[in-house]
N, C-alpha and C. Protein backbone atom coordinates (compact mmCIF):
# COMPACT_ATOMS: atom_id res chain seq x y z
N UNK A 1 27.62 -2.93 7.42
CA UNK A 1 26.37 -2.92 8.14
C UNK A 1 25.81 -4.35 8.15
N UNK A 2 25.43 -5.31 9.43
CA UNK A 2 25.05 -6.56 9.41
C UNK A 2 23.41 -6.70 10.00
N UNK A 3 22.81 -5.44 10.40
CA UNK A 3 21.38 -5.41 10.58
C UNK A 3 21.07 -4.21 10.54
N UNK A 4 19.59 -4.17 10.27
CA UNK A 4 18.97 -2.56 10.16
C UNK A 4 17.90 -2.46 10.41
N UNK A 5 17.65 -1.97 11.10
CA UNK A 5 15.16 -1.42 11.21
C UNK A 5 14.91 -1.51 9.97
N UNK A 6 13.37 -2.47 10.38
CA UNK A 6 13.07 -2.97 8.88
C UNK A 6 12.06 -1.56 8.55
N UNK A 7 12.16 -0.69 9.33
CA UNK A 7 11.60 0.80 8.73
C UNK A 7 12.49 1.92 8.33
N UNK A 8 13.44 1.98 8.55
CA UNK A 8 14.33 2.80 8.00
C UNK A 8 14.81 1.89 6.07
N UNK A 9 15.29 0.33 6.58
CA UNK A 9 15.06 -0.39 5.03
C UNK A 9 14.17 -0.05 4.20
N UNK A 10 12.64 0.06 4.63
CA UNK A 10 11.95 0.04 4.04
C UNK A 10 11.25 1.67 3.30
N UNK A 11 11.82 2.59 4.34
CA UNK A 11 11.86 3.85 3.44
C UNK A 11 13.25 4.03 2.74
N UNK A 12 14.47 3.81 3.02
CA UNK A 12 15.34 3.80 1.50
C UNK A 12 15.12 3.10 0.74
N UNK A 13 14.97 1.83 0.72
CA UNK A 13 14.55 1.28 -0.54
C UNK A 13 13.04 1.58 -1.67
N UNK A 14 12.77 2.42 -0.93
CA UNK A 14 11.84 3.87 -1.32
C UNK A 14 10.47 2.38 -1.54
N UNK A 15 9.66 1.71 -0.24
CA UNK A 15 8.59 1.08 -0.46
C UNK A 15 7.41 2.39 0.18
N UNK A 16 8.13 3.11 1.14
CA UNK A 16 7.11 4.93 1.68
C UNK A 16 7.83 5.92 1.73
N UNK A 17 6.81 6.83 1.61
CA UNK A 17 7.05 8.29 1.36
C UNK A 17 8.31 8.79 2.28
N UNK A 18 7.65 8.38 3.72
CA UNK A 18 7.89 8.59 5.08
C UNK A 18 8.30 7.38 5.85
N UNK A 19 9.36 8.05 7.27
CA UNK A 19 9.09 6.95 7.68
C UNK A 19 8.29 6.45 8.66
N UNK A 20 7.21 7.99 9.04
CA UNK A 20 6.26 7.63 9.43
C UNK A 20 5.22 6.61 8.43
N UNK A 21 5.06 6.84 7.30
CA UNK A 21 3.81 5.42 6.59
C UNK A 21 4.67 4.34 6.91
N UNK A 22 5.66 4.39 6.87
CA UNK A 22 6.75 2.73 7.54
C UNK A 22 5.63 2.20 8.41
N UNK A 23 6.35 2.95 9.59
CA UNK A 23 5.79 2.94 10.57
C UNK A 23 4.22 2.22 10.80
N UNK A 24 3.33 3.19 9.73
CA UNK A 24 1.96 2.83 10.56
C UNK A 24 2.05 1.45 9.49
N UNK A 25 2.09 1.31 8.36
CA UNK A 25 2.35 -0.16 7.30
C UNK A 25 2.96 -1.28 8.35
N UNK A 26 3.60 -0.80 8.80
CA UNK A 26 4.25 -2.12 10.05
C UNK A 26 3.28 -1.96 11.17
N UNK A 27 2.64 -1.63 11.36
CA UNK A 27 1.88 -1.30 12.87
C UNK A 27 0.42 -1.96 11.86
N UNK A 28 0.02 -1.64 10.76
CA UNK A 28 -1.30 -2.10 10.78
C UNK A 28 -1.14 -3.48 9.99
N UNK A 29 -0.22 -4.43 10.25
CA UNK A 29 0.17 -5.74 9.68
C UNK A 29 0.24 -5.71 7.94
N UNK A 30 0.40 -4.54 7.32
CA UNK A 30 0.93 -4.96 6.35
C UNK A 30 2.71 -4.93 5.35
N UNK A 31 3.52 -5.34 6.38
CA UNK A 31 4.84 -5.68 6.77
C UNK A 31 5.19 -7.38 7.78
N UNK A 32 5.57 -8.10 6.69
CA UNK A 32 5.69 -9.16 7.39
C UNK A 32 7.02 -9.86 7.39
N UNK A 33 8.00 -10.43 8.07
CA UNK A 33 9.38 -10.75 7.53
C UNK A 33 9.89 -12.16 8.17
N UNK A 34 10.35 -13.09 6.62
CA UNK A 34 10.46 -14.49 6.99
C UNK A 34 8.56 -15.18 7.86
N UNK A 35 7.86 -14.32 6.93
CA UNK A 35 6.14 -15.13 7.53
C UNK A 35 5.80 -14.60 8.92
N UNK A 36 6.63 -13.65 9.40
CA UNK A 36 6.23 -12.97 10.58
C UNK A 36 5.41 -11.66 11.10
N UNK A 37 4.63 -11.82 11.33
CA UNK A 37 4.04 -9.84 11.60
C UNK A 37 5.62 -9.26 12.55
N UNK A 38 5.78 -8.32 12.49
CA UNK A 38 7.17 -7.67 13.40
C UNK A 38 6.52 -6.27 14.07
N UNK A 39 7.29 -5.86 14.76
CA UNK A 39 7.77 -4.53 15.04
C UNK A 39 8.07 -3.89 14.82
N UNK A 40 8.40 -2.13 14.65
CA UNK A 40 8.86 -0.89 13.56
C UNK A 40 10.47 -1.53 14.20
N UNK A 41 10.80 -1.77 15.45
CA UNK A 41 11.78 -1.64 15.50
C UNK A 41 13.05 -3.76 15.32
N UNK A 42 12.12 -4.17 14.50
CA UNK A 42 13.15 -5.25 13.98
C UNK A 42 14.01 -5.23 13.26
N UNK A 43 15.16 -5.81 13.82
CA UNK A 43 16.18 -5.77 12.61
C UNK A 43 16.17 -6.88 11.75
N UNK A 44 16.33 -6.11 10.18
CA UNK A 44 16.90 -7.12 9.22
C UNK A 44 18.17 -7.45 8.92
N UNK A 45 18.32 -8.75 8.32
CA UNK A 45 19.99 -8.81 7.56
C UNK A 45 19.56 -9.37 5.97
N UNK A 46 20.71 -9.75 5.21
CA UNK A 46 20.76 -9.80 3.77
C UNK A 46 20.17 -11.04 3.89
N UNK A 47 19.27 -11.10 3.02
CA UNK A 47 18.40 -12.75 2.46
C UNK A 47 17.38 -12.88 3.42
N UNK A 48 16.78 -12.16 4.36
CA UNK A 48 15.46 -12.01 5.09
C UNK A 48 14.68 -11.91 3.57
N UNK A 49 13.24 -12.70 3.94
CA UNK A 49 11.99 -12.56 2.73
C UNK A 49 11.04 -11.83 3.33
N UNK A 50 10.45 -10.55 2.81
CA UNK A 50 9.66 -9.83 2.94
C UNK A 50 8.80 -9.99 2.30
N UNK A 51 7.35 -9.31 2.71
CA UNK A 51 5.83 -9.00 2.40
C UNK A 51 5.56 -7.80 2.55
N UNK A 52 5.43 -7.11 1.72
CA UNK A 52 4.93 -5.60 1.84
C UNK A 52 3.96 -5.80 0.89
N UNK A 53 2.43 -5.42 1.77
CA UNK A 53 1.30 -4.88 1.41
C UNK A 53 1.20 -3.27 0.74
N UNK A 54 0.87 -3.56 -0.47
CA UNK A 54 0.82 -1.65 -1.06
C UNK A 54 -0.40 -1.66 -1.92
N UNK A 55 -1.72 -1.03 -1.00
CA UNK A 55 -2.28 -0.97 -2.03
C UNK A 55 -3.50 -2.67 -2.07
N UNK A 56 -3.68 -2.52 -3.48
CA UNK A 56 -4.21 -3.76 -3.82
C UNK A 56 -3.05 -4.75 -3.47
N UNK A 57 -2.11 -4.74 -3.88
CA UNK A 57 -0.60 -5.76 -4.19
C UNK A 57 -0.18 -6.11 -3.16
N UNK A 58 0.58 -7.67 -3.09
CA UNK A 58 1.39 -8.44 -2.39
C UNK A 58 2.65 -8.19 -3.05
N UNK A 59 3.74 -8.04 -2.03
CA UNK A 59 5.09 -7.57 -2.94
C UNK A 59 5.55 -8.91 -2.15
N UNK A 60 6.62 -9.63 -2.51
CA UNK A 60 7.39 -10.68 -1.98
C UNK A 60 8.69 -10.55 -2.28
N UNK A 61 9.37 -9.83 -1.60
CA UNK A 61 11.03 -9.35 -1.82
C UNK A 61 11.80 -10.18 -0.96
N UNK A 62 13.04 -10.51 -1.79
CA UNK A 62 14.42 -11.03 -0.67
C UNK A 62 15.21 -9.52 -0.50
N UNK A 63 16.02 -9.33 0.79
CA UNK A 63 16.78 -8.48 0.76
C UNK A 63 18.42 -8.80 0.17
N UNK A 64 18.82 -7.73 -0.16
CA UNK A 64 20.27 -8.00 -1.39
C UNK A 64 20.98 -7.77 -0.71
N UNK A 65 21.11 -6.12 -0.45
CA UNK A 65 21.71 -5.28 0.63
C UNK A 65 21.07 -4.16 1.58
N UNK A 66 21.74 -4.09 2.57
CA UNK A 66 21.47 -2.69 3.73
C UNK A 66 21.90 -1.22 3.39
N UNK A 67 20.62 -0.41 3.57
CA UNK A 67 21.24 1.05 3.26
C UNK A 67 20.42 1.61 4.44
N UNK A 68 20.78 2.81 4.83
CA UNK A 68 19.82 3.57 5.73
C UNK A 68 19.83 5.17 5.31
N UNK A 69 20.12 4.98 3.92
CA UNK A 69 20.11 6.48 3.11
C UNK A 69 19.27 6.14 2.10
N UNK A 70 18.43 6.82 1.64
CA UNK A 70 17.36 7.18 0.96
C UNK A 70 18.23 8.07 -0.64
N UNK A 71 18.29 6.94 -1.54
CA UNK A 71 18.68 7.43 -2.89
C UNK A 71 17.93 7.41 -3.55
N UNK A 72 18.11 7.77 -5.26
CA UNK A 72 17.59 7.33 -6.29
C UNK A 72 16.90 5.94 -6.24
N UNK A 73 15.49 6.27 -7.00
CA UNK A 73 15.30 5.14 -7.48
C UNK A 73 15.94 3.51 -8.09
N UNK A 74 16.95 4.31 -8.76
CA UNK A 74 17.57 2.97 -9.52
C UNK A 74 18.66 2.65 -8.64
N UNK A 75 18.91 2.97 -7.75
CA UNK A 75 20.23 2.44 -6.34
C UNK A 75 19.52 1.92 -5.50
N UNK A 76 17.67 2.28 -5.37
CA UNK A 76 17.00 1.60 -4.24
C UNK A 76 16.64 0.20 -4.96
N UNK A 77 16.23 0.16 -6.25
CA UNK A 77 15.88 -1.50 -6.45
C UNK A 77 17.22 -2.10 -6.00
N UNK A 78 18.23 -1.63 -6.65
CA UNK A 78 19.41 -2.88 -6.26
C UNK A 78 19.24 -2.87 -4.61
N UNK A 79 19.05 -3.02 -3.55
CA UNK A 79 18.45 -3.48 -2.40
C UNK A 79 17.97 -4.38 -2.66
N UNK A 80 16.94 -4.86 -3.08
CA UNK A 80 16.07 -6.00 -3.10
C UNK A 80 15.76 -6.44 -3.92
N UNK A 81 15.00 -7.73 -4.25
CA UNK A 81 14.26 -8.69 -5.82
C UNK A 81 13.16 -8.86 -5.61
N UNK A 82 12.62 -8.80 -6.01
CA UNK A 82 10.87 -9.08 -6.19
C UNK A 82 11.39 -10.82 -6.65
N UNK A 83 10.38 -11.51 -6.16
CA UNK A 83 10.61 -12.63 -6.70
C UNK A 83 9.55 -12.93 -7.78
N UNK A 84 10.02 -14.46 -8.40
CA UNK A 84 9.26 -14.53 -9.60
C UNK A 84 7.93 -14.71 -9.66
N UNK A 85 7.59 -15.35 -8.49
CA UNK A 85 6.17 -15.85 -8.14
C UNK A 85 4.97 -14.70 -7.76
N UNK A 86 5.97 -13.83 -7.34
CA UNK A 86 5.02 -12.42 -6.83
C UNK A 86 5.15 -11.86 -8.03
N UNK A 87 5.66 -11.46 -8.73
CA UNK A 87 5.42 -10.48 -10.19
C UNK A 87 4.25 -11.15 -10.78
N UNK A 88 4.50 -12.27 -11.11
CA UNK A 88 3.12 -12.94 -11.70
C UNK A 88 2.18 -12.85 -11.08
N UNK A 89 1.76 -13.16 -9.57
CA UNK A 89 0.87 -13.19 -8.72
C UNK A 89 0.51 -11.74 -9.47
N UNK A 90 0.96 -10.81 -9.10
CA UNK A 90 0.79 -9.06 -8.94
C UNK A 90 -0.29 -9.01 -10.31
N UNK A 91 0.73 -9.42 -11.65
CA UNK A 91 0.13 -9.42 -12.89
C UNK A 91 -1.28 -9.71 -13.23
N UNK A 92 -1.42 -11.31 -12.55
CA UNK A 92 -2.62 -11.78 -12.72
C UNK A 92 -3.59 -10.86 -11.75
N UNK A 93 -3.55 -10.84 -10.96
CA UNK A 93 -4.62 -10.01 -10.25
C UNK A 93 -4.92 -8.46 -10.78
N UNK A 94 -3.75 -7.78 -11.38
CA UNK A 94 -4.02 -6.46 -12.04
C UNK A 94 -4.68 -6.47 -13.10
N UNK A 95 -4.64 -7.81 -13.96
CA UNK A 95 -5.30 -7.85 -15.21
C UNK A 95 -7.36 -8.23 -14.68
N UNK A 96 -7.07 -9.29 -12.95
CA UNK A 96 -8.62 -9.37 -13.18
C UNK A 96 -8.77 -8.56 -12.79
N UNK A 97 -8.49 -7.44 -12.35
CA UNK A 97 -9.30 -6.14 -11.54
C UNK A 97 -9.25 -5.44 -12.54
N UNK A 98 -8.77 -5.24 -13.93
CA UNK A 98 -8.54 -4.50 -14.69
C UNK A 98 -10.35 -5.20 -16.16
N UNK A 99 -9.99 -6.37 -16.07
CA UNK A 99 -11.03 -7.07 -16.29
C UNK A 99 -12.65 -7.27 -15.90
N UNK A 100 -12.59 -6.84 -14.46
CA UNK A 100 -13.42 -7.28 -13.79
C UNK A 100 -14.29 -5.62 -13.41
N UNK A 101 -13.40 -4.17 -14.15
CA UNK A 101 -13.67 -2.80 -13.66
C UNK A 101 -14.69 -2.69 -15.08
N UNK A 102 -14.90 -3.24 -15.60
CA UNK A 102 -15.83 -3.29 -16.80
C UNK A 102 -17.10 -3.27 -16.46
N UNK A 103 -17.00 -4.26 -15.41
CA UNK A 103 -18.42 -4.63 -14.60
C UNK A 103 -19.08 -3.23 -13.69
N UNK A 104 -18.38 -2.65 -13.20
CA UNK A 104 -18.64 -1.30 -12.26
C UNK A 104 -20.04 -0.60 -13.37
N UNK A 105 -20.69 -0.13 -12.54
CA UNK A 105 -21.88 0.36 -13.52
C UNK A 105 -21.24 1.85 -12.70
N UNK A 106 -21.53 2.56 -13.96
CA UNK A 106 -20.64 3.90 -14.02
C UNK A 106 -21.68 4.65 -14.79
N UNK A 107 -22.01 6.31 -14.39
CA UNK A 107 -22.80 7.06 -14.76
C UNK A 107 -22.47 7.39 -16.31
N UNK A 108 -23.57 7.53 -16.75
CA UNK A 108 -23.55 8.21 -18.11
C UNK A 108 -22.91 9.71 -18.64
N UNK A 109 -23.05 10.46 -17.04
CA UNK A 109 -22.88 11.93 -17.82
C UNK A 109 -22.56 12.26 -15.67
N UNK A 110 -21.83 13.16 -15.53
CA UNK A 110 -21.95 14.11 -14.59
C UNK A 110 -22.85 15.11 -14.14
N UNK A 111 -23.37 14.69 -12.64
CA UNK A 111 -24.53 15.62 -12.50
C UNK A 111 -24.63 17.24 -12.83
N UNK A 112 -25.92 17.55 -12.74
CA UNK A 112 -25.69 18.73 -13.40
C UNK A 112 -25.59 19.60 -11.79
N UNK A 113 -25.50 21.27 -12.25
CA UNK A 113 -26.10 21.73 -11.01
C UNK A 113 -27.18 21.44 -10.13
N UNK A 114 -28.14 21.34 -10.91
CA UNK A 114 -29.82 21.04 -10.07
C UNK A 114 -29.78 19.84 -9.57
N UNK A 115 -28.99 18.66 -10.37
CA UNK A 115 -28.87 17.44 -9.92
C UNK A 115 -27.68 17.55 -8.66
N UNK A 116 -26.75 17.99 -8.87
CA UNK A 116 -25.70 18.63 -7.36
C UNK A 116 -26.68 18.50 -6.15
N UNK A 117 -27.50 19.89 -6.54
CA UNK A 117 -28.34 20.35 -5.17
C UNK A 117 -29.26 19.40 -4.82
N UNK A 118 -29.76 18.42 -5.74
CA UNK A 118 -30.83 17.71 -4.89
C UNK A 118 -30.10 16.95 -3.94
N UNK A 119 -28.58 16.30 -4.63
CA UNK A 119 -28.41 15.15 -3.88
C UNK A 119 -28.15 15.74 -2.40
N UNK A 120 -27.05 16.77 -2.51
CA UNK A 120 -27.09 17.88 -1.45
C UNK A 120 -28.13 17.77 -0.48
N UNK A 121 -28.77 18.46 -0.68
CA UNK A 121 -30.27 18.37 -0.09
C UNK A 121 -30.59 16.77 0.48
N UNK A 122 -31.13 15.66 -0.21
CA UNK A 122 -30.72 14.36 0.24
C UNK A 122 -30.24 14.10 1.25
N UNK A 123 -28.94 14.49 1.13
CA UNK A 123 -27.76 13.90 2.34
C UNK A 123 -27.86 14.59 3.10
N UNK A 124 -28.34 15.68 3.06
CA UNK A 124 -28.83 16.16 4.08
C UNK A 124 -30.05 16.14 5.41
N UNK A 125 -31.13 15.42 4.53
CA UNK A 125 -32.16 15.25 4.96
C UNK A 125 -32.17 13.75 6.06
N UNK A 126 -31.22 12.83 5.41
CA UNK A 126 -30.81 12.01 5.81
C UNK A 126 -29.79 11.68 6.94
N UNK A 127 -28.18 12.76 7.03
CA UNK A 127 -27.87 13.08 8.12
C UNK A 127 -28.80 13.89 9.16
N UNK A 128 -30.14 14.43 8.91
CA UNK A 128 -30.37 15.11 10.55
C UNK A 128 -30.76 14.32 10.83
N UNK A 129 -31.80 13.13 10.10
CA UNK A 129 -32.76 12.12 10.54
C UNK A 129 -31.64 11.04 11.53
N UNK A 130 -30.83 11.03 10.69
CA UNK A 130 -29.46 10.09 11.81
C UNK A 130 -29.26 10.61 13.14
N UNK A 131 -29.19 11.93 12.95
CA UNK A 131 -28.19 12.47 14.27
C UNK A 131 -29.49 12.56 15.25
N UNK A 132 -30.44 12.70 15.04
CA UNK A 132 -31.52 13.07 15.94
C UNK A 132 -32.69 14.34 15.86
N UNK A 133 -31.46 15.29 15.51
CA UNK A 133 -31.60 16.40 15.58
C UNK A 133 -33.26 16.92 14.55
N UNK A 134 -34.03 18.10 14.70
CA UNK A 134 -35.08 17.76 13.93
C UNK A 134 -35.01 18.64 13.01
């Protein structure tokens, strides 16, 4: 095999579920190859550099090899390398968001019932005033 849809690659090497999320991940620019936004339907070959957006994370992969079968986990990494610069990148940013979730001001206790219904009530009072309606 000397090229392949970088969406069929990209669901065996198990980066989506589907290959519809391929799909929309390449359609909403977070799939980029050799620094390029692409198409669902580009082909790759071996040693193309990828960007796959997942999430919070920048992934920065070279391709190894071509499959268009969907295996195991441990047959899909050998496909590709994360390179060294992106693992670290990944690291450091997981540790400040991991660092930085300290800061989130977070409730003391879970509302109760009565506290449920007011907010209820609230959002409610507030969507009719939006919509018009009286």
């Amino acid at each position: 095999m000397q090229k392949l849809r970088i969406d069929k690659w990209l669901w065996a090497a198990r980066f989506f579920k589907t290959r519809s999320l391929c799909k929309q991940a390449i359609e909403g620019g977070k799939v980029h190859v050799n620094g390029q936004r692409v198409k669902v339907s580009k082909d790759i070959v071996v040693g193309d550099a990828i960007r796959v957006r997942q999430g919070w994370d920048d992934k920065d992969i070279v391709v190894l090899s071509l499959s268009d079968q969907r295996r195991g986990a441990p047959e899909a990494q050998l496909l590709y390398e994360e390179t060294p610069e992106s693992i670290a990148k990944r690291e450091a940013e997981a540790l400040a968001r991991k660092a930085a979730g300290g800061m989130v001001g977070r409730p003391d206790h879970k509302p109760s019932k009565r506290e449920r219904r007011q907010i209820h009530r609230f959002k409610n009072i507030n969507d009719s005033e939006t919509d018009g309606s009286p």
